[in-house]
N, C-alpha and C. Protein backbone atom coordinates (compact mmCIF):
# COMPACT_ATOMS: atom_id res chain seq x y z
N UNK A 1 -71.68 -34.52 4.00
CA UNK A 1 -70.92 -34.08 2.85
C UNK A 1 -70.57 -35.26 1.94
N UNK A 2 -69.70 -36.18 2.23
CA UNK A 2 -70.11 -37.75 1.84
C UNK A 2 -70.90 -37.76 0.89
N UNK A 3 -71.92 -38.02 1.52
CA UNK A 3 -73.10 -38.63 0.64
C UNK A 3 -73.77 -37.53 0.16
N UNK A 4 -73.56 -36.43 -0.01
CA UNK A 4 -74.05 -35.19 -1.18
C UNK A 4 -73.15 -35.94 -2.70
N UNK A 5 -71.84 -35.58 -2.18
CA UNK A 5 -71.08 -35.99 -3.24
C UNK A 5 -71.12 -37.19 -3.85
N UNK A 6 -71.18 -38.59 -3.30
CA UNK A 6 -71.59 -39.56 -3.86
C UNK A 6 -73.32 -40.09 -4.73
N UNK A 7 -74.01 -38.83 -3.75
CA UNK A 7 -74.79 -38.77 -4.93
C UNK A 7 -75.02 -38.34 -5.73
N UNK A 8 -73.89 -37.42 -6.35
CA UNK A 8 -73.31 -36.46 -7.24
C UNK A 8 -72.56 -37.87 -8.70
N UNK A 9 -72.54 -38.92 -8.27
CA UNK A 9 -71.44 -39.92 -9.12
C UNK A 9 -70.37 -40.02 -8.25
N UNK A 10 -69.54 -39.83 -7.45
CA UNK A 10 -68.28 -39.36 -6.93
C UNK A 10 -67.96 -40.32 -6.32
N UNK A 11 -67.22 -41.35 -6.88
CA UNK A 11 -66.29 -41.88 -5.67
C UNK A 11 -65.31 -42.27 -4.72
N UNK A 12 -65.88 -42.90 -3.22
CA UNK A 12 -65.25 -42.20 -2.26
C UNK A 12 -63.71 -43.79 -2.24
N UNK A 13 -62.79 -42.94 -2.15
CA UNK A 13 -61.49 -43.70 -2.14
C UNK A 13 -60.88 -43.90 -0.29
N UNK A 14 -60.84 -44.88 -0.23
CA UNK A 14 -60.26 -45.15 1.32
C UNK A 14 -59.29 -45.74 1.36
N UNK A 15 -57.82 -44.98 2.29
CA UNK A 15 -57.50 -45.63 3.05
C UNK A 15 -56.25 -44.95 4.00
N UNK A 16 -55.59 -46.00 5.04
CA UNK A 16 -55.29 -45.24 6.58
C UNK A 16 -54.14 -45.87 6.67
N UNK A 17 -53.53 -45.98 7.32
CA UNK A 17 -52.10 -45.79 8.46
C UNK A 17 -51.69 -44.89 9.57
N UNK A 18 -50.37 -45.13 9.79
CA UNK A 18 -49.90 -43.98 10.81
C UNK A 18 -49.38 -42.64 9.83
N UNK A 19 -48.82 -42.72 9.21
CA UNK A 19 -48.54 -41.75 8.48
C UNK A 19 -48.01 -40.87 9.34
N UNK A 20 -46.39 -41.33 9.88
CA UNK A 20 -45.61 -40.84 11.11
C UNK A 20 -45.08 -39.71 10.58
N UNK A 21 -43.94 -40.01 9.54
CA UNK A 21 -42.93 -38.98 9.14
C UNK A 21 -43.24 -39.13 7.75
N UNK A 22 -44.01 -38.08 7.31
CA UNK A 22 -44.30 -38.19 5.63
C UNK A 22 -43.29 -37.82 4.85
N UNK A 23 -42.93 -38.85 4.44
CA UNK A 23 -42.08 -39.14 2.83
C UNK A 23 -42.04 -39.23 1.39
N UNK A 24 -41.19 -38.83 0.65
CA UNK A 24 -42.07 -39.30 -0.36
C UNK A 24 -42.75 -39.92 -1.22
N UNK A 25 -42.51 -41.69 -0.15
CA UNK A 25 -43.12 -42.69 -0.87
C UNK A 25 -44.78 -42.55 0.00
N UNK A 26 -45.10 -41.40 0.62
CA UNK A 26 -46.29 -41.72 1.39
C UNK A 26 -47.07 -40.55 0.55
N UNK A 27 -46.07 -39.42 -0.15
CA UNK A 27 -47.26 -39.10 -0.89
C UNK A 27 -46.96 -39.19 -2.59
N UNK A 28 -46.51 -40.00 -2.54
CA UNK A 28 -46.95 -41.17 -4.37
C UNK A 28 -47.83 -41.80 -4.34
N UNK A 29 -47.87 -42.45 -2.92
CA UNK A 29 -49.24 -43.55 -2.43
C UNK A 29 -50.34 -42.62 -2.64
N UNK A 30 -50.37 -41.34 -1.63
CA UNK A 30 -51.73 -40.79 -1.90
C UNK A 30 -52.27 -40.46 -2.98
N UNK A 31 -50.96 -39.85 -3.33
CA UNK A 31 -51.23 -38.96 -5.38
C UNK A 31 -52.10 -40.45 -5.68
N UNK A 32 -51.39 -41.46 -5.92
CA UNK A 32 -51.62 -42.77 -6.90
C UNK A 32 -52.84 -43.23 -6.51
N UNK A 33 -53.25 -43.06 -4.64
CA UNK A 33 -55.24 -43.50 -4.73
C UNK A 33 -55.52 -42.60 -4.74
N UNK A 34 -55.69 -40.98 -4.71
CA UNK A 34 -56.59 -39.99 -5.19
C UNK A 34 -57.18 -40.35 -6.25
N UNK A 35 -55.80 -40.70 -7.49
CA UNK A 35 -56.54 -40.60 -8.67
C UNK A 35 -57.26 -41.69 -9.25
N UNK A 36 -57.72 -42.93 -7.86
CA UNK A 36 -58.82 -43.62 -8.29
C UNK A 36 -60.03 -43.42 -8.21
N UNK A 37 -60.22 -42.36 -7.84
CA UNK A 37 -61.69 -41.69 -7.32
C UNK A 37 -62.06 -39.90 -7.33
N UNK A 38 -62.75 -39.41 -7.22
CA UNK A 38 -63.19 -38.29 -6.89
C UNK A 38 -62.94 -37.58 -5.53
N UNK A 39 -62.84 -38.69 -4.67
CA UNK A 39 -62.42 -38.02 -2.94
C UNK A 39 -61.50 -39.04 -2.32
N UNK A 40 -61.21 -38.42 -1.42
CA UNK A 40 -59.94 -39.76 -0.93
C UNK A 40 -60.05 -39.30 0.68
N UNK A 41 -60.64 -40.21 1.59
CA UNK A 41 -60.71 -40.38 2.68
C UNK A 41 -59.00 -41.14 3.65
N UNK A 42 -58.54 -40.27 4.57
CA UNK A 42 -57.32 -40.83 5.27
C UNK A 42 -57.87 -41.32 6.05
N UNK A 43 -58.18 -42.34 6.56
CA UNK A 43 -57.71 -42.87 8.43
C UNK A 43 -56.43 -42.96 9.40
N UNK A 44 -56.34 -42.41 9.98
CA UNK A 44 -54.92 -42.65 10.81
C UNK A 44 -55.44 -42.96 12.22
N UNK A 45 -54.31 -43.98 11.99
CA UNK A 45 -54.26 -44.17 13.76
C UNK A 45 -54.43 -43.34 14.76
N UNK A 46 -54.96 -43.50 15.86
CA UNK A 46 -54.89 -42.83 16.78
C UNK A 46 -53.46 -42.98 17.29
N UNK A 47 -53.11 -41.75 18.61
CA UNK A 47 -51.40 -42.17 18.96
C UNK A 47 -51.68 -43.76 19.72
N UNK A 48 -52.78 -43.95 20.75
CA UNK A 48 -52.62 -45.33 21.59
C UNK A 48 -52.52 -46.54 20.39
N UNK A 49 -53.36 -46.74 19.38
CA UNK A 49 -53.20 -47.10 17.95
C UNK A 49 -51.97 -47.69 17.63
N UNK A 50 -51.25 -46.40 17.36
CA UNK A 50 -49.64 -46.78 17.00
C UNK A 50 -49.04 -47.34 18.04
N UNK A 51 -48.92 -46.57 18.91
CA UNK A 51 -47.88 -47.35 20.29
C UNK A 51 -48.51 -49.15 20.11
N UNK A 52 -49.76 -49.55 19.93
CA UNK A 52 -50.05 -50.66 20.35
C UNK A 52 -49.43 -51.64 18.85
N UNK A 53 -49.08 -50.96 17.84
CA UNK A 53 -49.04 -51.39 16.73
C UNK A 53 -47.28 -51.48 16.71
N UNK A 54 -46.73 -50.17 17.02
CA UNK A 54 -45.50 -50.11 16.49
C UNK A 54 -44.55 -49.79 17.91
N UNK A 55 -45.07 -50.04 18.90
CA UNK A 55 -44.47 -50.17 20.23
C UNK A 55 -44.60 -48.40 20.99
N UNK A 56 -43.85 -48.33 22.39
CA UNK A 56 -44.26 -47.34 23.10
C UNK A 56 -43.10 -46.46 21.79
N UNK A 57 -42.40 -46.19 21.58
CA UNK A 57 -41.25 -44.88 20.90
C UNK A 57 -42.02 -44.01 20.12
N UNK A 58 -43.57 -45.16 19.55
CA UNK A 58 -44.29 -43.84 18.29
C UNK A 58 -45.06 -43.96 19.02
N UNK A 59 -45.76 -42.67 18.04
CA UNK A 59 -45.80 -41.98 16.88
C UNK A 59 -44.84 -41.30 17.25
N UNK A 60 -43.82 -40.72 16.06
CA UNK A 60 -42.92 -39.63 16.17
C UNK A 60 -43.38 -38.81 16.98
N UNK A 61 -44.59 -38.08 15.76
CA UNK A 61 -45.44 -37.09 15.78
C UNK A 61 -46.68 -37.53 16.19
N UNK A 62 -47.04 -36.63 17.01
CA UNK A 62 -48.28 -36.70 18.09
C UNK A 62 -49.85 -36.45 16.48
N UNK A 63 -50.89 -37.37 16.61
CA UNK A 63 -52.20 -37.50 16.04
C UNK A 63 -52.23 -36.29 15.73
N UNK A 64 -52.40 -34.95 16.33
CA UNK A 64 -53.51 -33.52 15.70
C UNK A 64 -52.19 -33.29 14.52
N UNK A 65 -50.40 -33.61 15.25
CA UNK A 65 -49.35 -33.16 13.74
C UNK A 65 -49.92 -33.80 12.77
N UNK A 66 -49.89 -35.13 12.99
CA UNK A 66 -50.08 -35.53 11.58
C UNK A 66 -51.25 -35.56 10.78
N UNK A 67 -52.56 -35.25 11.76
CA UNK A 67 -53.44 -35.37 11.07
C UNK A 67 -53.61 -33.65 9.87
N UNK A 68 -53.30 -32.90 10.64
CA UNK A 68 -52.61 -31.57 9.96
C UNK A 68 -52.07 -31.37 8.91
N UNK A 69 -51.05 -32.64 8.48
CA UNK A 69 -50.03 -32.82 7.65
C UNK A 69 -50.70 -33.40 6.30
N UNK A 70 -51.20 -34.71 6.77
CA UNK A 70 -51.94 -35.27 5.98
C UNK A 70 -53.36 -34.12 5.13
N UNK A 71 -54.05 -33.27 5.98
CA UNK A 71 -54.86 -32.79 5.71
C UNK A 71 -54.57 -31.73 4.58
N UNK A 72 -53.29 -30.85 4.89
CA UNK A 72 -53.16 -30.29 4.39
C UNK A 72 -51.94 -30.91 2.86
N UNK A 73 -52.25 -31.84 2.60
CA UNK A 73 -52.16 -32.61 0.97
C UNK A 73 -53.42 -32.34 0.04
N UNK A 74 -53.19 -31.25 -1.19
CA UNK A 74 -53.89 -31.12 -2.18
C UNK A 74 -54.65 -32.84 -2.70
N UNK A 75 -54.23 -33.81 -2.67
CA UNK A 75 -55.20 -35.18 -3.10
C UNK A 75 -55.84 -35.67 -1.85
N UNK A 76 -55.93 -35.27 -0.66
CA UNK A 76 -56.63 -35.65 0.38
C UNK A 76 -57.84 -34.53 0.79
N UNK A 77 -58.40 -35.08 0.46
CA UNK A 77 -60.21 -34.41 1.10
C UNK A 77 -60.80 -34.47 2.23
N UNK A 78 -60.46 -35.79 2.91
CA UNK A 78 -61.02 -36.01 4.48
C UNK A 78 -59.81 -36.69 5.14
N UNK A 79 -59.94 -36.00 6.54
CA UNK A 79 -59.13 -36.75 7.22
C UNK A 79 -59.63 -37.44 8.16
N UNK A 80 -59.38 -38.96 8.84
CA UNK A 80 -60.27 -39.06 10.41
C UNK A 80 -59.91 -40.19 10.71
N UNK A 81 -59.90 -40.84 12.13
CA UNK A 81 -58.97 -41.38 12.50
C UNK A 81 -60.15 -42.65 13.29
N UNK A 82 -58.61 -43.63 13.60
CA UNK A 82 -59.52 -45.00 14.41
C UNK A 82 -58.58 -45.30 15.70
N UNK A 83 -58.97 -45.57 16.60
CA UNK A 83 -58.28 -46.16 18.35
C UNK A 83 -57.88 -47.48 18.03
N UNK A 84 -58.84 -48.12 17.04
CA UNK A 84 -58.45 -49.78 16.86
C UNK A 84 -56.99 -49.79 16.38
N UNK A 85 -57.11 -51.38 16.68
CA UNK A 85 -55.56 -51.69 15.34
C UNK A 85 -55.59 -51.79 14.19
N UNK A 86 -56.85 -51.80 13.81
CA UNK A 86 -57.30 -51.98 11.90
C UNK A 86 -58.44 -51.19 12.13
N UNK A 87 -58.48 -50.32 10.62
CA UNK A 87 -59.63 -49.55 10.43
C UNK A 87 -61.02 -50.61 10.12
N UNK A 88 -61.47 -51.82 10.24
CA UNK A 88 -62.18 -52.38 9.89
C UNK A 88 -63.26 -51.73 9.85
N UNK A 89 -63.37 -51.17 11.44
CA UNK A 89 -64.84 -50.43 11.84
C UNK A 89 -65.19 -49.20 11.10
N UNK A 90 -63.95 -48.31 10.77
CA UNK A 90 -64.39 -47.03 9.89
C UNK A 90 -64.52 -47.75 8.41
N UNK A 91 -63.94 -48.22 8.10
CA UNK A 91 -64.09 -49.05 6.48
C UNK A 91 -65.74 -49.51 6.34
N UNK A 92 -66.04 -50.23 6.91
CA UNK A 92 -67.63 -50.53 7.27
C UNK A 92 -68.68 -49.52 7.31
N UNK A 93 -68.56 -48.68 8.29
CA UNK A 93 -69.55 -47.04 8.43
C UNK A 93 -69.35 -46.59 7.40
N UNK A 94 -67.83 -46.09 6.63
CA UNK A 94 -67.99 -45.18 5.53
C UNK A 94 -68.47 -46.08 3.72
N UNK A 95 -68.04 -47.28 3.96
CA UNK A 95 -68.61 -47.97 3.01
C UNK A 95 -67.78 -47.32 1.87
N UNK A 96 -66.64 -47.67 1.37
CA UNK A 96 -65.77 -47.02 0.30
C UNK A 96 -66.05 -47.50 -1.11
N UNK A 97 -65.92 -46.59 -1.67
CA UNK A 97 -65.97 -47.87 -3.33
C UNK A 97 -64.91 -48.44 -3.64
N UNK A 98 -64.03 -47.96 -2.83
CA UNK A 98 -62.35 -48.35 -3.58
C UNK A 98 -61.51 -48.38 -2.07
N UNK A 99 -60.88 -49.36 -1.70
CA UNK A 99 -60.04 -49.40 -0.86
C UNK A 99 -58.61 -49.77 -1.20
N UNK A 100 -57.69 -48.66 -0.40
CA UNK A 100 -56.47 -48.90 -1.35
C UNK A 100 -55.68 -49.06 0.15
N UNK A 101 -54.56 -50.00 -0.15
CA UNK A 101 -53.61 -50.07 0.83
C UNK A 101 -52.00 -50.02 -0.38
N UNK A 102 -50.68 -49.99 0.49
CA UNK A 102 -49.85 -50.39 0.15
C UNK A 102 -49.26 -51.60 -0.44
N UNK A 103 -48.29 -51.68 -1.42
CA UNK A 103 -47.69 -52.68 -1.90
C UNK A 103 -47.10 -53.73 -0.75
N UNK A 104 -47.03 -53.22 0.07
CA UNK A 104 -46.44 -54.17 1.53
C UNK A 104 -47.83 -55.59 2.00
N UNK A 105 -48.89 -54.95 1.11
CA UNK A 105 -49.94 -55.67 1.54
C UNK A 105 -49.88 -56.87 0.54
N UNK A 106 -50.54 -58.11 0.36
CA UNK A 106 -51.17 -58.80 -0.54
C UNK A 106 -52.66 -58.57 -0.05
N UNK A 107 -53.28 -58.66 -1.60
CA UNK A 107 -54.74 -58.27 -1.20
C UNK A 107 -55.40 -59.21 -0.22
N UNK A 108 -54.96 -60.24 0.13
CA UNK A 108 -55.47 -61.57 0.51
C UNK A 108 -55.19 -61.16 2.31
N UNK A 109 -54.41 -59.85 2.90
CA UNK A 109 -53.66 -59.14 3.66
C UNK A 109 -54.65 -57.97 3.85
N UNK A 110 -55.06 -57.35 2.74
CA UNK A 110 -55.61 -55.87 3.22
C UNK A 110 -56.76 -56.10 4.22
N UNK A 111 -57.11 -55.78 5.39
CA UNK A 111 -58.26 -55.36 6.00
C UNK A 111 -59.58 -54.78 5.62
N UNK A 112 -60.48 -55.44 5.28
CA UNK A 112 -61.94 -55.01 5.20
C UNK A 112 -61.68 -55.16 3.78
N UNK A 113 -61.15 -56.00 3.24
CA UNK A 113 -61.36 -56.48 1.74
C UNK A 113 -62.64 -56.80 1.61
N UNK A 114 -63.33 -58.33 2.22
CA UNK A 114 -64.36 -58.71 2.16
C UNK A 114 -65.10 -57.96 2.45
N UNK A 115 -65.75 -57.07 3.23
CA UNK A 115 -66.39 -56.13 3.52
C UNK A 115 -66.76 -55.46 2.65
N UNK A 116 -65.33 -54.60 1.95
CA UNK A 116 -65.75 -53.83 0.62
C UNK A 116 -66.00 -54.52 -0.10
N UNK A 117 -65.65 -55.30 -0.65
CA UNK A 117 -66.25 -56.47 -1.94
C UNK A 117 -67.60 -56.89 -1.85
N UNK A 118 -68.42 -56.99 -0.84
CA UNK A 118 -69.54 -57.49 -0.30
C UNK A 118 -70.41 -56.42 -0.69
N UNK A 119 -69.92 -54.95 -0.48
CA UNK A 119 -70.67 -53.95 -0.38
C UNK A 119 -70.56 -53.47 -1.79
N UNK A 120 -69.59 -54.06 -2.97
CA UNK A 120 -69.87 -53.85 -4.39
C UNK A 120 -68.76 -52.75 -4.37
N UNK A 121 -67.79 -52.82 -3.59
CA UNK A 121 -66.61 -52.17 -4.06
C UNK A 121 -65.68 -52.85 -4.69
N UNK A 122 -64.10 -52.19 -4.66
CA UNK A 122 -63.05 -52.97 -4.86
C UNK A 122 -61.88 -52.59 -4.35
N UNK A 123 -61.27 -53.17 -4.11
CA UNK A 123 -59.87 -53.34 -3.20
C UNK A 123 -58.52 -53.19 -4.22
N UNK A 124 -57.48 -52.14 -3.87
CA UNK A 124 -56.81 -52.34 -5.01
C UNK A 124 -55.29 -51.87 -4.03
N UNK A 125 -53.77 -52.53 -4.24
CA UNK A 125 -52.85 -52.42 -3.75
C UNK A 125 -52.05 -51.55 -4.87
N UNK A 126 -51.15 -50.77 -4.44
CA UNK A 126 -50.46 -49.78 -4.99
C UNK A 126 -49.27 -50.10 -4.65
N UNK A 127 -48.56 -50.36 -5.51
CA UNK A 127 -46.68 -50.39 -5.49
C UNK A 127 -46.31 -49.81 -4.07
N UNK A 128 -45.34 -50.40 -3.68
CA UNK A 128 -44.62 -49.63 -2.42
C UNK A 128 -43.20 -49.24 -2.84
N UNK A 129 -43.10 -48.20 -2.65
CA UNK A 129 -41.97 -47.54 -3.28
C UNK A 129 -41.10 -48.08 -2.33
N UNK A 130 -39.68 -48.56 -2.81
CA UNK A 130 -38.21 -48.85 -2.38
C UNK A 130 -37.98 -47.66 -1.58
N UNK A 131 -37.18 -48.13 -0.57
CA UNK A 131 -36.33 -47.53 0.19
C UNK A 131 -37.35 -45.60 0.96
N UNK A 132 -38.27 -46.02 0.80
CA UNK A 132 -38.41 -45.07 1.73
C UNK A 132 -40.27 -45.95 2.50
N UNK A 133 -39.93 -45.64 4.38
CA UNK A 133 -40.24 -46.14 4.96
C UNK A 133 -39.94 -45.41 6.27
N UNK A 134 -41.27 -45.35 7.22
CA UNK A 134 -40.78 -44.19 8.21
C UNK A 134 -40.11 -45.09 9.58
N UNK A 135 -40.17 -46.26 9.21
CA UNK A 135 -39.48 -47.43 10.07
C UNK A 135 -38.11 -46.98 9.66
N UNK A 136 -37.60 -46.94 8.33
CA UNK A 136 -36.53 -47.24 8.27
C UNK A 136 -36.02 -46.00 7.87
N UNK A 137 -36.62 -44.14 8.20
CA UNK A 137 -36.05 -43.41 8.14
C UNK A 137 -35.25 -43.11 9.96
N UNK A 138 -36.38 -43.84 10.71
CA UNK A 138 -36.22 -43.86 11.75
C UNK A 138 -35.00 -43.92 12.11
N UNK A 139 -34.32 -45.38 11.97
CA UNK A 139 -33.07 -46.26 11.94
C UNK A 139 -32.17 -45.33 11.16
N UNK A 140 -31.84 -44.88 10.38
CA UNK A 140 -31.01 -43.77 9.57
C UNK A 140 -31.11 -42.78 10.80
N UNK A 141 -31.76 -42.23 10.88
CA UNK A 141 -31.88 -40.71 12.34
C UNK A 141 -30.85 -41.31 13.13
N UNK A 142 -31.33 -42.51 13.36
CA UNK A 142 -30.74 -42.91 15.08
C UNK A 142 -29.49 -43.48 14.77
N UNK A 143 -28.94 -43.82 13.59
CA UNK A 143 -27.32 -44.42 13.50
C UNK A 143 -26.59 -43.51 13.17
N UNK A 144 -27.21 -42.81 12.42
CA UNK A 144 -26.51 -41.37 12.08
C UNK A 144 -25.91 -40.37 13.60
N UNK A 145 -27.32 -40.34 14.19
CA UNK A 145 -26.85 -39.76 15.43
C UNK A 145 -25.89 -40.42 16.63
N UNK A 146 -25.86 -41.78 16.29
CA UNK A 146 -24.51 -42.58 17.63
C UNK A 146 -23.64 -42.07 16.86
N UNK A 147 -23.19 -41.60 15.36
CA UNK A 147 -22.07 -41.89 15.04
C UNK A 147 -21.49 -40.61 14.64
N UNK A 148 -22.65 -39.43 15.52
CA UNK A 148 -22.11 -38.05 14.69
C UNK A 148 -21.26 -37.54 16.23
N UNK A 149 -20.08 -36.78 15.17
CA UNK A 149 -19.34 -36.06 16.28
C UNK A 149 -19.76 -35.04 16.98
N UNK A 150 -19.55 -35.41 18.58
CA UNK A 150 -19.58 -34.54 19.43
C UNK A 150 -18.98 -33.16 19.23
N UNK A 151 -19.65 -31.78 19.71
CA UNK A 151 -19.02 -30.54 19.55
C UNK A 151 -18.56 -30.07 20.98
């Protein structure tokens, strides 16, 4: 399907995370790389992925939730996932024209930059929206809850 569409003109926009507890700085990000392309490919972590990334407590939400979640976003077209700690290896196979990460990144930071650049793409970082972060909705849940009254 891919490559029908790309040989249609269409191009394919990449990129992945955990995409634990979707917020709404996670879908400004997506809205904002959809509309660099024609299709917009997710990668997400696998759950062993995250735990190895963000310790044993994640993923909140177990891989098939979120991949569900993610899927079912009107600017997301494909969903599919990697075991590694960096999508390097899916970035490579799918060969993106456009790889987009977060403002948290410097491009000099994003994963499989060179790769895409090599392959005649381009790499492009998107603002990271303030104050929302599923790290730090986390921390809000959990202080909120030491400090809520017992019934």
């Amino acid at each position: 399907m891919l490559d029908q569409r790309r040989a249609q003109g269409e191009k394919l926009v990449f990129t992945n995370g955990v995409f634990d507890l979707i917020h709404p700085g996670h879908v400004r990000y997506l809205r904002d790389a959809r509309i660099m392309g024609e299709m917009l490919v997710v990668a997400l972590n696998t759950d062993d992925s995250v735990r190895r990334l963000k310790g044993p407590l994640r993923p909140i939400l177990p891989f098939v939730e979120r991949a569900k979640i993610i899927a079912s976003l009107e600017m997301v077209d494909y969903v599919t996932f990697f075991d590694e700690v960096t999508s390097l290896e899916t970035i490579v196979l799918l060969h993106p024209d456009i790889l987009v990460k977060g403002g948290d990144y410097t491009l000099d930071g994003i994963v499989g930059r060179n790769e895409v650049e090599t392959m005649g793409g381009i790499v492009r970082s998107i603002p990271f929206v303030q104050g929302f972060a599923s790290t730090l909705i986390i921390e809000r849940i959990v202080q909120s809850a030491s400090v809520a009254p017992t019934r």
